[in-house]
C-alpha atoms as a PDB file:
ATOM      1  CA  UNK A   1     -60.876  16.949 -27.296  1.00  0.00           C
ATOM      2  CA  UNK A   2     -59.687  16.568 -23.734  1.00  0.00           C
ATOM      3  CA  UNK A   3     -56.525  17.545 -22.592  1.00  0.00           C
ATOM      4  CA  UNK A   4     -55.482  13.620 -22.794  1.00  0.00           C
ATOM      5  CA  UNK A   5     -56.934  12.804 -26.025  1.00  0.00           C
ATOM      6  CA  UNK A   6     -54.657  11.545 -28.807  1.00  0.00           C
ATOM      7  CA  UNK A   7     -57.131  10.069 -31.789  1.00  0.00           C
ATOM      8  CA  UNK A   8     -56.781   5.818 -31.621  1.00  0.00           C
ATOM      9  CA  UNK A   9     -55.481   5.783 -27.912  1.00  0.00           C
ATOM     10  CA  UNK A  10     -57.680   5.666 -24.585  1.00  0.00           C
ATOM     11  CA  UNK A  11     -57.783   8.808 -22.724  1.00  0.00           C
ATOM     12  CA  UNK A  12     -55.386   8.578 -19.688  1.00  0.00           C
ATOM     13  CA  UNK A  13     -56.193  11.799 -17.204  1.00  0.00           C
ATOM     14  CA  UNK A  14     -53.314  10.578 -14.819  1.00  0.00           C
ATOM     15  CA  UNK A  15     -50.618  11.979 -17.627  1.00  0.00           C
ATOM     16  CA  UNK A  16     -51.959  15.534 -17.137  1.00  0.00           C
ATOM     17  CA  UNK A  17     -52.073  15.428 -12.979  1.00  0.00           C
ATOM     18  CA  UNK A  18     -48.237  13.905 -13.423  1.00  0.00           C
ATOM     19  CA  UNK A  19     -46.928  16.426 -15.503  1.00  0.00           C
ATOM     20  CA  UNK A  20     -48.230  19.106 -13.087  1.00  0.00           C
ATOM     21  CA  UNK A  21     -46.702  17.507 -10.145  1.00  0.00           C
ATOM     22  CA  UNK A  22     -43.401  17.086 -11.835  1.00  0.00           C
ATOM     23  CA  UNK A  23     -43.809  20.764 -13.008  1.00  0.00           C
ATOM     24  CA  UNK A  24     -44.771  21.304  -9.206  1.00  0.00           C
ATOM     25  CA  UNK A  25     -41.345  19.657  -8.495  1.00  0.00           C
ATOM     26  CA  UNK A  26     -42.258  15.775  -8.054  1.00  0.00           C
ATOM     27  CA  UNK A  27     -39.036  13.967  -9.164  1.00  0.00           C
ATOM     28  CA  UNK A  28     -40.540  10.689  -9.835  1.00  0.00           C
ATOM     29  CA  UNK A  29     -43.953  12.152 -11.820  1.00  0.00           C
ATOM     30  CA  UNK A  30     -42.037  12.318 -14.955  1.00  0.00           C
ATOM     31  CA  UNK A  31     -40.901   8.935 -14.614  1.00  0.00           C
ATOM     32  CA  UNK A  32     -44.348   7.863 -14.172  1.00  0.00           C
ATOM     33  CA  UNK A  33     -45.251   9.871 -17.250  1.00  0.00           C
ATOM     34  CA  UNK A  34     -42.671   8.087 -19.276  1.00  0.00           C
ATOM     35  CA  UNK A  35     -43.967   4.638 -17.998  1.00  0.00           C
ATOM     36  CA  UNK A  36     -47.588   5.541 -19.660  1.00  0.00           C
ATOM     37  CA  UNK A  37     -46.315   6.930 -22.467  1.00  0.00           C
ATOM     38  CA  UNK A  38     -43.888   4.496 -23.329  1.00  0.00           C
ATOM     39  CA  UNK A  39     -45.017   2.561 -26.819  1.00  0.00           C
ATOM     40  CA  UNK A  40     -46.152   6.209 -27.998  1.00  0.00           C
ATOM     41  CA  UNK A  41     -42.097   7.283 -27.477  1.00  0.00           C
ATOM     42  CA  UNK A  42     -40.549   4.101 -28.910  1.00  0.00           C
ATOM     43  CA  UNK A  43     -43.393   4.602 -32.359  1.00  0.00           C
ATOM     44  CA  UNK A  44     -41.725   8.023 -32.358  1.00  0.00           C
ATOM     45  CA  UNK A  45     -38.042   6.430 -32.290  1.00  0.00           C
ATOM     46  CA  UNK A  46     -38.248   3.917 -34.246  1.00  0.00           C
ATOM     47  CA  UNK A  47     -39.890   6.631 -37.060  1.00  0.00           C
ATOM     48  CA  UNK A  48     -37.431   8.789 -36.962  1.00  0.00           C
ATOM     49  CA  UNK A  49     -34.842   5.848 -37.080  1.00  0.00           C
ATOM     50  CA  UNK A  50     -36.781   4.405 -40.382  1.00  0.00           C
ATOM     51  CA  UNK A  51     -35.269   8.037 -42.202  1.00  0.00           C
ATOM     52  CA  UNK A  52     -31.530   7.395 -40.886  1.00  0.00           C
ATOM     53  CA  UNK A  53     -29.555   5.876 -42.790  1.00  0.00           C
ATOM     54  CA  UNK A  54     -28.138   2.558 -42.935  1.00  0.00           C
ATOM     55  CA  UNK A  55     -26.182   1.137 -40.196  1.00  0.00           C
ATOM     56  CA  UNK A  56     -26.937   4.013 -37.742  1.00  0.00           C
ATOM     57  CA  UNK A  57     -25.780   2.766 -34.589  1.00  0.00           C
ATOM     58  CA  UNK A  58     -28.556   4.450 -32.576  1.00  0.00           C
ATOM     59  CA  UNK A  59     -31.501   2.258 -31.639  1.00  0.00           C
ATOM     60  CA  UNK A  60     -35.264   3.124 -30.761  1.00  0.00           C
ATOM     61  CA  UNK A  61     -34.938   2.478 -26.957  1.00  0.00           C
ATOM     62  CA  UNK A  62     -31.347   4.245 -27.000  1.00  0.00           C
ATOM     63  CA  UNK A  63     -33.215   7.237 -28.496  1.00  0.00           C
ATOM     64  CA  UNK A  64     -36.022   7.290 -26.215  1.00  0.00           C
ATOM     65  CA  UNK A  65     -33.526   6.534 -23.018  1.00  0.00           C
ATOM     66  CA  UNK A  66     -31.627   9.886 -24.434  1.00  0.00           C
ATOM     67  CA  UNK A  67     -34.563  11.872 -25.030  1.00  0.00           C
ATOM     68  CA  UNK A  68     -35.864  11.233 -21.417  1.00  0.00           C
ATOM     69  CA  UNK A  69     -32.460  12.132 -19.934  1.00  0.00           C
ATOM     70  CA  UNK A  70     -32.727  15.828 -21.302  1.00  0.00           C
ATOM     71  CA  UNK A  71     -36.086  16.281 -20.404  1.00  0.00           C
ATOM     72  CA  UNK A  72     -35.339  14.928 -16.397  1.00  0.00           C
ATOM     73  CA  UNK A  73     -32.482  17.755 -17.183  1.00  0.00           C
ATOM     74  CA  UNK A  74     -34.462  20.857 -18.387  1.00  0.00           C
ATOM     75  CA  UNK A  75     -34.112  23.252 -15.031  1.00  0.00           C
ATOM     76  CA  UNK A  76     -36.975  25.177 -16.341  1.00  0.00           C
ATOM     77  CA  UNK A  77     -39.687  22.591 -14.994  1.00  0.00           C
ATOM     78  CA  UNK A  78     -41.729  22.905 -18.420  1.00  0.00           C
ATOM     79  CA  UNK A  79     -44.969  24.334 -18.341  1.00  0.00           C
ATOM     80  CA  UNK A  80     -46.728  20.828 -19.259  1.00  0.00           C
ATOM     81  CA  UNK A  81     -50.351  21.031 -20.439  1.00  0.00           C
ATOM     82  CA  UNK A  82     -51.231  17.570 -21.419  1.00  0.00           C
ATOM     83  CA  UNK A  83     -50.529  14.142 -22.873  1.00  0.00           C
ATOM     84  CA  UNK A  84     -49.824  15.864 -26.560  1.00  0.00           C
ATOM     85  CA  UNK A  85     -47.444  18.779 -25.141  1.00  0.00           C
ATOM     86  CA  UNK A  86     -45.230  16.185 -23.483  1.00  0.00           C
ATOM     87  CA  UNK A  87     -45.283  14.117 -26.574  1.00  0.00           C
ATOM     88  CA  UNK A  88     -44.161  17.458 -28.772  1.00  0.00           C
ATOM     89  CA  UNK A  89     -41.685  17.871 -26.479  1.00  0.00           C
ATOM     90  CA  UNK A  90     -40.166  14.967 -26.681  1.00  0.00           C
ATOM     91  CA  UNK A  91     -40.124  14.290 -29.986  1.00  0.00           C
ATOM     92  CA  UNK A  92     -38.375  17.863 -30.326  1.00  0.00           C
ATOM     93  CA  UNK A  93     -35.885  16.377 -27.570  1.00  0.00           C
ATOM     94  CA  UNK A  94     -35.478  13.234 -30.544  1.00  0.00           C
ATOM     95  CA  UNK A  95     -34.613  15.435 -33.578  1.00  0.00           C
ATOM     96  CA  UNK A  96     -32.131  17.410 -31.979  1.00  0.00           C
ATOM     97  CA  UNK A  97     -30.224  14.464 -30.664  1.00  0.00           C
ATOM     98  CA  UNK A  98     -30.174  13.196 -34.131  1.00  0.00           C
ATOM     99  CA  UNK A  99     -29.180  16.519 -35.493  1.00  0.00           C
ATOM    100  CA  UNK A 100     -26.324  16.652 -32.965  1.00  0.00           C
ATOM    101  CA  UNK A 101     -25.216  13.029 -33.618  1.00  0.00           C
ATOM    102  CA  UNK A 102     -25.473  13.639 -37.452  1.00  0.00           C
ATOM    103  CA  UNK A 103     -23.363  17.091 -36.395  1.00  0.00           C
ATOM    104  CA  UNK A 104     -20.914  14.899 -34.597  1.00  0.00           C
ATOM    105  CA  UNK A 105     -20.511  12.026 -37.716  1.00  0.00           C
ATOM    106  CA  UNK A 106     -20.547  14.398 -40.518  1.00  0.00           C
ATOM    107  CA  UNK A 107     -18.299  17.367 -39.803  1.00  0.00           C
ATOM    108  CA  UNK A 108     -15.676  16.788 -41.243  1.00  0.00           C
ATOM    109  CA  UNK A 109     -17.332  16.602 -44.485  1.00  0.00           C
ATOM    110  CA  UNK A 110     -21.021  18.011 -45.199  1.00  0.00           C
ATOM    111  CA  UNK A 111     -23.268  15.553 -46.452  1.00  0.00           C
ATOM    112  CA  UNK A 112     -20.650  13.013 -46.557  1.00  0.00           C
ATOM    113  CA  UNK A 113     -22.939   9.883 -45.464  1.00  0.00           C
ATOM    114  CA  UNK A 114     -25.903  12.768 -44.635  1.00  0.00           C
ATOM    115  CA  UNK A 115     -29.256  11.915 -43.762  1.00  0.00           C
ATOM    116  CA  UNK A 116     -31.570  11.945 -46.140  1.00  0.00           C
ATOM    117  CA  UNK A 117     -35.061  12.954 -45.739  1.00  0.00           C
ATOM    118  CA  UNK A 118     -37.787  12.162 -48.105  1.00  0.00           C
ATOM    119  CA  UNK A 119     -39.270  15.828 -48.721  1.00  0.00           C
ATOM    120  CA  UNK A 120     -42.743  14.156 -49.935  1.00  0.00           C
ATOM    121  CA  UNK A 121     -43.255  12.961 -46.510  1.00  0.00           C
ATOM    122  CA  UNK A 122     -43.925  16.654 -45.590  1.00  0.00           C
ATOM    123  CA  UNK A 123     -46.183  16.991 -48.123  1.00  0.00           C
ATOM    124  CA  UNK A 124     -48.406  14.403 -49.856  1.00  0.00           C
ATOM    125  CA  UNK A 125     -48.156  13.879 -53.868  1.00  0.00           C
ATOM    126  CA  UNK A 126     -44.825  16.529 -53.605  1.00  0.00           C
ATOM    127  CA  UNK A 127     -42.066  15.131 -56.164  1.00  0.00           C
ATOM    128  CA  UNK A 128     -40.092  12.714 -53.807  1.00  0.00           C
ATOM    129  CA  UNK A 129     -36.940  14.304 -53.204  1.00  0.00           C
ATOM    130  CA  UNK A 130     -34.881  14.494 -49.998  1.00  0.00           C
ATOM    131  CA  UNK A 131     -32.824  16.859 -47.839  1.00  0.00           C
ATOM    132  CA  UNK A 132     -29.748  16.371 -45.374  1.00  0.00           C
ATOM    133  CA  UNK A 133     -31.418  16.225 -41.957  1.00  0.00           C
ATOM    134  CA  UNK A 134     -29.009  19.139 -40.805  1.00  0.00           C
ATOM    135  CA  UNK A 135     -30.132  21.284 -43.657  1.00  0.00           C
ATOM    136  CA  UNK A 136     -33.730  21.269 -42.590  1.00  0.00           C
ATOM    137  CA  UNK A 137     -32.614  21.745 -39.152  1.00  0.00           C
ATOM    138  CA  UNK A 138     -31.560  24.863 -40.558  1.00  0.00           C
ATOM    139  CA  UNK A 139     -34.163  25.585 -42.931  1.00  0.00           C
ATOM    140  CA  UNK A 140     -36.500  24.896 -39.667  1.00  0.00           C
ATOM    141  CA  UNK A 141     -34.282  27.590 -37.699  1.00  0.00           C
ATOM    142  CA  UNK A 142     -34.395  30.189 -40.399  1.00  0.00           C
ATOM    143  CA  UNK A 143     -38.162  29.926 -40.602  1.00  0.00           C
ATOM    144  CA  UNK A 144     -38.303  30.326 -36.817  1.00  0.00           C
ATOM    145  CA  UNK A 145     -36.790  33.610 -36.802  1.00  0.00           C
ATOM    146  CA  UNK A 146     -39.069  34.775 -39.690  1.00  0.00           C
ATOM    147  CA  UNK A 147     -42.604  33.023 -38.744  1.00  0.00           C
ATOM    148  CA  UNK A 148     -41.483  30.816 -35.317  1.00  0.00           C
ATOM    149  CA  UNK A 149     -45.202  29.632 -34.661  1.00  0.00           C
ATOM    150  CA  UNK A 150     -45.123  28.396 -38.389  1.00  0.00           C
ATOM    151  CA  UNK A 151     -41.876  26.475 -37.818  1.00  0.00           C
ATOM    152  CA  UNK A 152     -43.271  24.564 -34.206  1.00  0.00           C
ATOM    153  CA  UNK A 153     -46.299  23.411 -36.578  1.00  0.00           C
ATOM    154  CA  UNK A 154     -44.297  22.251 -39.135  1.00  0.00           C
ATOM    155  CA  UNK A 155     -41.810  20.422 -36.616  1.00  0.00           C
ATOM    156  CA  UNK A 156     -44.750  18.935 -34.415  1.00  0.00           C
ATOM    157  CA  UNK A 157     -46.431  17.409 -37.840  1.00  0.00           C
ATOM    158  CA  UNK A 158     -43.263  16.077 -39.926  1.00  0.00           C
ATOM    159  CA  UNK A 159     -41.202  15.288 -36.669  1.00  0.00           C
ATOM    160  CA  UNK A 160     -43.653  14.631 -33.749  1.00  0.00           C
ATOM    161  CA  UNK A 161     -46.107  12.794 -35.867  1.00  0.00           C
ATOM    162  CA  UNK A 162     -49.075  14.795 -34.189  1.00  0.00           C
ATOM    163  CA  UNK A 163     -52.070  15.213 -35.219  1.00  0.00           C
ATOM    164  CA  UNK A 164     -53.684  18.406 -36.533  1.00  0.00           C
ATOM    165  CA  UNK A 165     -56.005  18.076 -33.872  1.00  0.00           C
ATOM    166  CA  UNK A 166     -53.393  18.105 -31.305  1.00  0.00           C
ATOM    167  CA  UNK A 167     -50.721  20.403 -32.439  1.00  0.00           C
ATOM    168  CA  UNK A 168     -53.662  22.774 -32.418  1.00  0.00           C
ATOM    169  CA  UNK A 169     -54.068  22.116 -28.494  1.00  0.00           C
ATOM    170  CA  UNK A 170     -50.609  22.066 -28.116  1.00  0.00           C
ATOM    171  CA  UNK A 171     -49.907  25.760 -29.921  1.00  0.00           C
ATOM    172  CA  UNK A 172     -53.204  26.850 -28.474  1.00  0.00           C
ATOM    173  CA  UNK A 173     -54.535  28.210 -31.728  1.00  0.00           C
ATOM    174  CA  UNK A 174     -57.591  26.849 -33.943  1.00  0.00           C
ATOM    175  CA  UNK A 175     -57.577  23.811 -36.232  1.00  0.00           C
ATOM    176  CA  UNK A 176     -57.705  26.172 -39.390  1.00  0.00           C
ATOM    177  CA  UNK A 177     -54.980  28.371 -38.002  1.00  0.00           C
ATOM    178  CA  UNK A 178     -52.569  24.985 -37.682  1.00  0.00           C
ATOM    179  CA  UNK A 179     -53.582  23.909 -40.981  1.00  0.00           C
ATOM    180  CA  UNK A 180     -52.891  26.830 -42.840  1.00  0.00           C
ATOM    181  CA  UNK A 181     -49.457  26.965 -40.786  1.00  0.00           C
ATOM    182  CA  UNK A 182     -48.188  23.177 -41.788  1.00  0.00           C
ATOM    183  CA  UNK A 183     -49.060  24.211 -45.503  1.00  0.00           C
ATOM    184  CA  UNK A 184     -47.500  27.659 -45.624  1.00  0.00           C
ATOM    185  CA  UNK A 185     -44.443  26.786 -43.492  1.00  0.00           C
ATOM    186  CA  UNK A 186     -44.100  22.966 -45.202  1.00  0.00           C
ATOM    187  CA  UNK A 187     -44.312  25.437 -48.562  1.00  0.00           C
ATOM    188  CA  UNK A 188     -41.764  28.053 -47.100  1.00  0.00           C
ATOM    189  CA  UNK A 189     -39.147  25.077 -46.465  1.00  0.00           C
ATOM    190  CA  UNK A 190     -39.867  23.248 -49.979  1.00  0.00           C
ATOM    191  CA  UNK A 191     -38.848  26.380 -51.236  1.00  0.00           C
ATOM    192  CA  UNK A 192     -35.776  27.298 -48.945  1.00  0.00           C
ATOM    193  CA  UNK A 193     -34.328  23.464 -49.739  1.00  0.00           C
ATOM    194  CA  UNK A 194     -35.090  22.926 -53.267  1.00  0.00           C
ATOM    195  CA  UNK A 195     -31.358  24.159 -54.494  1.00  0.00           C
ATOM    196  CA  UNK A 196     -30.069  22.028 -51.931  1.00  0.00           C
ATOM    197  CA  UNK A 197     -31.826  18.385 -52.011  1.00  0.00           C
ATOM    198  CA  UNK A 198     -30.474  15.760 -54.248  1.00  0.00           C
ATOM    199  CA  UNK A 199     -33.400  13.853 -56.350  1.00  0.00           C
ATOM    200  CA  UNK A 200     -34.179  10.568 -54.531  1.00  0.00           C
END
């Protein structure tokens, strides 16, 4: 799979020579990038938003605005690789705004009004229960500092919406490698959770 490959979109070769120049320190490239990428970043938004609950008052293009704010603010100029990468990214740039909004809203009271995740959606035919989005943000740190590789492939596939295919390219290790990483770590958090979310 090229670099710009995502399965059931057309390969667009420009993303990867924008990210370089922006990583090269071309202001405008990532601007450009977000242009191209749009639709894929508002899909991304507007999934994540489907899990909030009722009433949030954050909306898809608010989301997406957000997440491209903090990326045009990372100092570090990050090391893009391709079309996938920058979508990882900023889906990862997505969740934590919701976790710090849902951090913000609900700390007065834990799980007062909490965000409720559907745990099934992490793995198919599980028993549909869900979690408070802030304890699988967590869960998802606590598995970082035991297996962190196993943690990014769980976070690209449940929050990103990649593809195995492209969290592979992203993590640069094989297909079977990210496989056997979304079931142990998706396994690791079912188990880490499962005193902690409510039946559905």
């Amino acid at each position: 799979m090229a670099d710009d490959d995502i399965p059931g979109q057309p390969a667009d070769p420009s993303v990867t020579v924008l990210l370089r120049n922006w990583q090269q320190g071309d202001s405008s490239a990532l601007a450009q990038v977000a242009a191209l990428v749009d639709r894929e970043l508002h899909r991304l938004a507007s999934a994540y938003l489907k899990r909030e609950r009722p009433g949030h008052t954050l909306q898809p293009t608010a989301l997406v605005n957000e997440a491209y704010i903090r990326l045009m603010g990372r100092g570090d100029r990050q090391d893009w690789q391709s079309r996938s990468h920058f979508m990882a990214i900023a889906a990862q740039q997505m969740r934590q705004i919701l976790v710090d909004y849902a951090r913000r809203h609900h700390a007065a009271k834990r799980g007062a009004g909490a965000t409720l995740i559907p745990l099934d959606e992490m793995q198919a035919g599980a028993s549909a229960k869900s979690v408070d989005l802030l304890a699988l943000d967590e869960a998802l740190a606590k598995l970082a500092a035991v297996d962190a590789r196993k943690a990014r492939a769980v976070e690209l596939k449940f929050f990103g919406g990649l593809e195995m295919k492209e969290i592979a390219s992203v993590l640069n290790v094989s297909l079977r490698t990210v496989e056997k990483d979304v079931r142990l770590g998706t396994v690791w958090l079912r188990s880490a959770l499962s005193t902690a979310a409510p039946e559905s």
